[in-house]
Protein backbone atom coordinates (compact mmCIF):
# COMPACT_ATOMS: atom_id res chain seq x y z
CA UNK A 1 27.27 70.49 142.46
CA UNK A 2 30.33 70.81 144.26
CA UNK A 3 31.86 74.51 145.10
CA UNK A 4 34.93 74.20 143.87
CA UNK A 5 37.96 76.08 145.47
CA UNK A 6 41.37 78.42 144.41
CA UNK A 7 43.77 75.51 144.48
CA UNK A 8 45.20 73.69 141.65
CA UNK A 9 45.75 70.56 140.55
CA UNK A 10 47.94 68.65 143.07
CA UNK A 11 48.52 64.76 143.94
CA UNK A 12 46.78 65.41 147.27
CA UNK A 13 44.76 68.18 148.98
CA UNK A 14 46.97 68.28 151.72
CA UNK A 15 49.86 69.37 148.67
CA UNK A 16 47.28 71.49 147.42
CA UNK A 17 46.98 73.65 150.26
CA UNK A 18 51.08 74.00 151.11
CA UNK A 19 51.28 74.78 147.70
CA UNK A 20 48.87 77.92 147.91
CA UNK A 21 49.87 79.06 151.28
CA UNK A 22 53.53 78.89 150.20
CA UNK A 23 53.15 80.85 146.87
CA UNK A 24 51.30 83.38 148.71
CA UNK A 25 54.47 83.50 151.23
CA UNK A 26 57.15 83.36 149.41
CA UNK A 27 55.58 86.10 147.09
CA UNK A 28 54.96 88.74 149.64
CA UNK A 29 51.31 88.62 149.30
CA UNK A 30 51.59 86.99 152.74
CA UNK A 31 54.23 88.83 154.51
CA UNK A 32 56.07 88.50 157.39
CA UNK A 33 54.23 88.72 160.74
CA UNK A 34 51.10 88.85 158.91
CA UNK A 35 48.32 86.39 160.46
CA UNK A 36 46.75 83.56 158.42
CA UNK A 37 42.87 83.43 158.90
CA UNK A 38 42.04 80.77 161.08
CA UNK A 39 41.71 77.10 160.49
CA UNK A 40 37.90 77.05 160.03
CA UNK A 41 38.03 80.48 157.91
CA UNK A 42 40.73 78.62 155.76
CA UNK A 43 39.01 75.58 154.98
CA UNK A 44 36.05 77.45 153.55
CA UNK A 45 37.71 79.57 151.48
CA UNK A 46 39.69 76.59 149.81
CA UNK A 47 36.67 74.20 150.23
CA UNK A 48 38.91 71.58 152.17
CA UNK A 49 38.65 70.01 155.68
CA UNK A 50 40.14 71.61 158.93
CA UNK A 51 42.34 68.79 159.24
CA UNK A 52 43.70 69.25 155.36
CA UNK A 53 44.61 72.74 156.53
CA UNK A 54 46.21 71.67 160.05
CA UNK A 55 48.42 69.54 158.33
CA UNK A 56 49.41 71.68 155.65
CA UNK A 57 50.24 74.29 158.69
CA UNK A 58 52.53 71.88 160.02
CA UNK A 59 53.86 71.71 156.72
CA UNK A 60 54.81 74.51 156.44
CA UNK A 61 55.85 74.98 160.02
CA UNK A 62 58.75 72.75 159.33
CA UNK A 63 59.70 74.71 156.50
CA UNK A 64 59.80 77.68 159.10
CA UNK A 65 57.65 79.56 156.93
CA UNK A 66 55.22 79.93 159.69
CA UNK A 67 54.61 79.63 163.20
CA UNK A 68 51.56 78.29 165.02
CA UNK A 69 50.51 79.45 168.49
CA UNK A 70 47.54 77.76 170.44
CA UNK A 71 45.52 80.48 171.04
CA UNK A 72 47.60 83.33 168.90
CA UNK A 73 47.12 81.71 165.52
CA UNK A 74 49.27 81.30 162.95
CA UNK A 75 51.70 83.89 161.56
CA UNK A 76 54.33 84.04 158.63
CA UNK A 77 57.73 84.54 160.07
CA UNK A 78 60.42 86.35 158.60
CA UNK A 79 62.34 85.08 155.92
CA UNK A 80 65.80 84.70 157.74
CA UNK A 81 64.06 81.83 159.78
CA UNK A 82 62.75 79.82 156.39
CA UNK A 83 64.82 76.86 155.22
CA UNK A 84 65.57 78.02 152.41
CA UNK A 85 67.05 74.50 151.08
CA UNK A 86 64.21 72.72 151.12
CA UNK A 87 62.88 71.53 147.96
CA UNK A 88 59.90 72.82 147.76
CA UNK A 89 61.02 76.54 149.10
CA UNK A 90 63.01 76.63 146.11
CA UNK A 91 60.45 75.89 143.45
CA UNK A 92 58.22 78.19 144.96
CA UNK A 93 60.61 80.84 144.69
CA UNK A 94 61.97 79.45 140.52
CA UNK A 95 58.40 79.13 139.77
CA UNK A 96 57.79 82.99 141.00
CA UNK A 97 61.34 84.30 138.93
CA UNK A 98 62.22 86.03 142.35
CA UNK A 99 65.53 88.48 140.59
CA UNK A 100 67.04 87.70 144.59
CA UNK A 101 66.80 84.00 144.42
CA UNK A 102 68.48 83.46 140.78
CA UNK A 103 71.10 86.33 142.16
CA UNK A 104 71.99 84.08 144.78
CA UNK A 105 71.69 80.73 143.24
CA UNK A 106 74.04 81.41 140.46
CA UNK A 107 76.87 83.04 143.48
CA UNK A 108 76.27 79.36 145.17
CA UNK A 109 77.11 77.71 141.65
CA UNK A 110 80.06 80.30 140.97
CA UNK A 111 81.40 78.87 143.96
CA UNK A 112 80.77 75.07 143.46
CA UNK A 113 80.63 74.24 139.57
CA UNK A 114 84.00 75.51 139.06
CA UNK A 115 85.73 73.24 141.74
CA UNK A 116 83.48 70.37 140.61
CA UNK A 117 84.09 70.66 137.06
CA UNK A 118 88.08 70.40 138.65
CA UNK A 119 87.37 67.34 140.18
CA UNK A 120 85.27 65.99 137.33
CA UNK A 121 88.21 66.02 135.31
CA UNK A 122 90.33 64.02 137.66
CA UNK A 123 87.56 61.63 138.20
CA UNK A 124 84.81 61.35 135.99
CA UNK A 125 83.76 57.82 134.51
CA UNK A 126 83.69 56.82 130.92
CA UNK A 127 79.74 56.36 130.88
CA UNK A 128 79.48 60.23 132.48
CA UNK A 129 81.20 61.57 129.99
CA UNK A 130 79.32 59.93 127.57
CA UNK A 131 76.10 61.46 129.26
CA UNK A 132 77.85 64.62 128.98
CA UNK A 133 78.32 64.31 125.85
CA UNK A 134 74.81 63.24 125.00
CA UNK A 135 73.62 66.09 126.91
CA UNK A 136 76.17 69.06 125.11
CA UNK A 137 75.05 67.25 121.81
CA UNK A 138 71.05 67.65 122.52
CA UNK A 139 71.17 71.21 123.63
CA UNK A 140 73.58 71.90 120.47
CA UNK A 141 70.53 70.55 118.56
CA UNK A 142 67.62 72.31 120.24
CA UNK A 143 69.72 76.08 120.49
CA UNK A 144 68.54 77.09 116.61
CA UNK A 145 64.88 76.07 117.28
CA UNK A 146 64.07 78.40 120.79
CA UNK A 147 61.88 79.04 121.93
CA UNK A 148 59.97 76.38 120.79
CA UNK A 149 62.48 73.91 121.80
CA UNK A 150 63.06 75.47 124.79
CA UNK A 151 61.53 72.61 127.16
CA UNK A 152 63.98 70.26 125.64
CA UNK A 153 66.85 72.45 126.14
CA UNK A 154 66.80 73.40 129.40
CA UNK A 155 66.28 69.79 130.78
CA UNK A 156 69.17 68.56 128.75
CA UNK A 157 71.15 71.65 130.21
CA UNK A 158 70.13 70.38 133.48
CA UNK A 159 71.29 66.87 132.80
CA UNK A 160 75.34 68.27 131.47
CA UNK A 161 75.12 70.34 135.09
CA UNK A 162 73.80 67.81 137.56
CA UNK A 163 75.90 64.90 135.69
CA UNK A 164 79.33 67.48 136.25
CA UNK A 165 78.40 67.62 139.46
CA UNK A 166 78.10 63.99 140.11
CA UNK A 167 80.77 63.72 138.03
CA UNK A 168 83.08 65.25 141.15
CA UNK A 169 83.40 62.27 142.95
CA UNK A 170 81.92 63.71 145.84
CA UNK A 171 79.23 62.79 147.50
CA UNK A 172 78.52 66.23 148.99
CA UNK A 173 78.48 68.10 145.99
CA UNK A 174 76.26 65.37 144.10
CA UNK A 175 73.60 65.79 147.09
CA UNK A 176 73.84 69.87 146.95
CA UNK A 177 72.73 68.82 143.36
CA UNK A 178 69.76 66.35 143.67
CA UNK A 179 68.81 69.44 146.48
CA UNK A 180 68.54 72.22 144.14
CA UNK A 181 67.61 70.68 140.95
CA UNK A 182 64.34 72.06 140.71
CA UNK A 183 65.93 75.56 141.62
CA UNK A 184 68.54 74.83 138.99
CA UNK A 185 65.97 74.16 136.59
CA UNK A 186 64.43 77.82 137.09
CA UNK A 187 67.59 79.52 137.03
CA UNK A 188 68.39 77.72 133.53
CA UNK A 189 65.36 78.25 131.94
CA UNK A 190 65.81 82.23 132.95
CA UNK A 191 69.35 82.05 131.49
CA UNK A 192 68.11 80.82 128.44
CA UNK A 193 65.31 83.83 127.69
CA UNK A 194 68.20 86.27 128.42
CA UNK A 195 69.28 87.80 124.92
CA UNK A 196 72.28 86.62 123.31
CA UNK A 197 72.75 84.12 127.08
CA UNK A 198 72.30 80.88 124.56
CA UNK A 199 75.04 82.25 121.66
CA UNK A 200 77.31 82.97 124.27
CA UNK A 201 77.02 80.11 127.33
CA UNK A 202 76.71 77.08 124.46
CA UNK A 203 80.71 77.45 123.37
CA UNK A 204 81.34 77.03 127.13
CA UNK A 205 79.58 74.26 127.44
CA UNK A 206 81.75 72.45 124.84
CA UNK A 207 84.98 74.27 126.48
CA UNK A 208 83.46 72.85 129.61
CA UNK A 209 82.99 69.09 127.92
CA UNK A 210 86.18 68.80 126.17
CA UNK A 211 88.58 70.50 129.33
CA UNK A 212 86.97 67.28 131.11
CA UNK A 213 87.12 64.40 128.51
CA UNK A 214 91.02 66.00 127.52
CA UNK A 215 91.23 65.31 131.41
CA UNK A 216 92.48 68.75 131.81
CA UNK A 217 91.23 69.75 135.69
CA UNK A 218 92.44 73.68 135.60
CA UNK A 219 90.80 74.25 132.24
CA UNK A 220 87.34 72.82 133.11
CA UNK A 221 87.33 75.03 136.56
CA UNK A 222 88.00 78.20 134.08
CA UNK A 223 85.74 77.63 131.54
CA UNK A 224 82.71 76.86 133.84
CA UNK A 225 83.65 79.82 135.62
CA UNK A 226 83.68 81.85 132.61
CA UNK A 227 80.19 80.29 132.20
CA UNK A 228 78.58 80.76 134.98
CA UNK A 229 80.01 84.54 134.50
CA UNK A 230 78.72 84.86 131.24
CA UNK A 231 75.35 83.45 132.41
CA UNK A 232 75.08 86.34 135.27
CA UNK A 233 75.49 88.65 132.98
CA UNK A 234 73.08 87.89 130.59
CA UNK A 235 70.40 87.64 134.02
CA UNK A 236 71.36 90.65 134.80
CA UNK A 237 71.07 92.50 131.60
CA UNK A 238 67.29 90.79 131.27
CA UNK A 239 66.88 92.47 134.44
CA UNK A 240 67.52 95.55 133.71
CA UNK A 241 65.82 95.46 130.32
CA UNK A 242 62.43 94.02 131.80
């Protein structure tokens, strides 16, 4: 029989292993200027090949979560030098419910939802504003049935934010969007565990919807600011509470 190893279910071992190393540094568990045990120490305690470890190193190398030396080995640098927009960086830190990372995604999104919602009333399409609508409609639906429903919520959440932002016009602001959708993702299905953060966030959803289909651009910038407001306070209050 074979041994089996620590990692999870991935599409490839070489996933597999970024996956567990990154976890482990994004947690703490591995932290900065600590050493990773060598390549032949590594593959044996995950039951992979050397070379599924090297290039999961280099992985995570360009990531700037580590730094490999010949000779020196490898060692976790500090978290100032991570690139912290890279896709997988920020699932790693959603997936973990890091209080820092949601802190700082949802100042990010006080600073561009507003203005896109703006522009998104200038400039958004007939069919996105249908998908908007679509979206408003199916969280409206799933709000009295959470938790249970709360799979379906959050992605159609995710759908009315990403489609606002697309919704801008600008190119810019959709890519931001496609970059931190899975940290998005995170950050609403936190928001939607906080107490009372449903009740109070779904109104400005709809304030949100109908300030962009009345085509009314200084409206929709206040009432997703007022959401996103709302939204850190509920975080914050399921904070302090846990």
């Amino acid at each position: 029989m074979t041994k089996e190893g620590p990692l999870g279910r991935h599409r490839t071992i070489h996933g597999r292993v970024v996956e567990w190393l990154g976890h482990r540094i994004v947690s703490g568990e591995l932290p900065a200027g600590s050493r990773l045990p060598n390549e032949a120490e590594l593959a044996a305690q995950l039951n992979v090949s050397r070379g599924g470890v090297r290039e999961a190193v280099k992985a995570l190398a360009a990531k700037g979560l580590v730094e490999a030396r010949p000779r020196l080995g490898t060692r976790v640098l500090p978290r100032e030098q991570w690139n912290l927009m890279d896709r997988e960086v920020i699932n790693w830190h959603g997936e973990l419910a890091k209080s820092d990372f949601l802190t700082d995604l949802l100042e990010l999104r006080l600073m561009v939802e507003p203005g896109a919602a703006q522009l998104a009333a200038e400039r958004a399409t007939a069919e996105q504003v249908a998908v908007l609508t679509d979206a408003y409609e199916r969280m409206a639906a799933h709000a009295p049935r959470l938790p249970e429903r709360d799979d379906a919520f959050v992605e159609a959440d995710l759908v009315f934010h990403l489609t606002l932002l697309r919704a801008s016009g600008n190119q810019l602001i959709e890519q931001l969007g496609r970059l931190l959708e899975t940290g998005l993702y995170h950050g609403l299905e936190a928001s939607s565990h906080a107490p009372g953060g449903v009740a109070a966030t779904l109104p400005l959803h709809q304030a949100v919807l109908t300030a962009v289909r009345g085509r009314r651009p200084v409206a929709a910038a206040r009432a997703m600011r007022k959401l996103i407001e709302t939204t850190t306070d509920a975080v914050r209050r399921m904070g302090e509470e846990q």
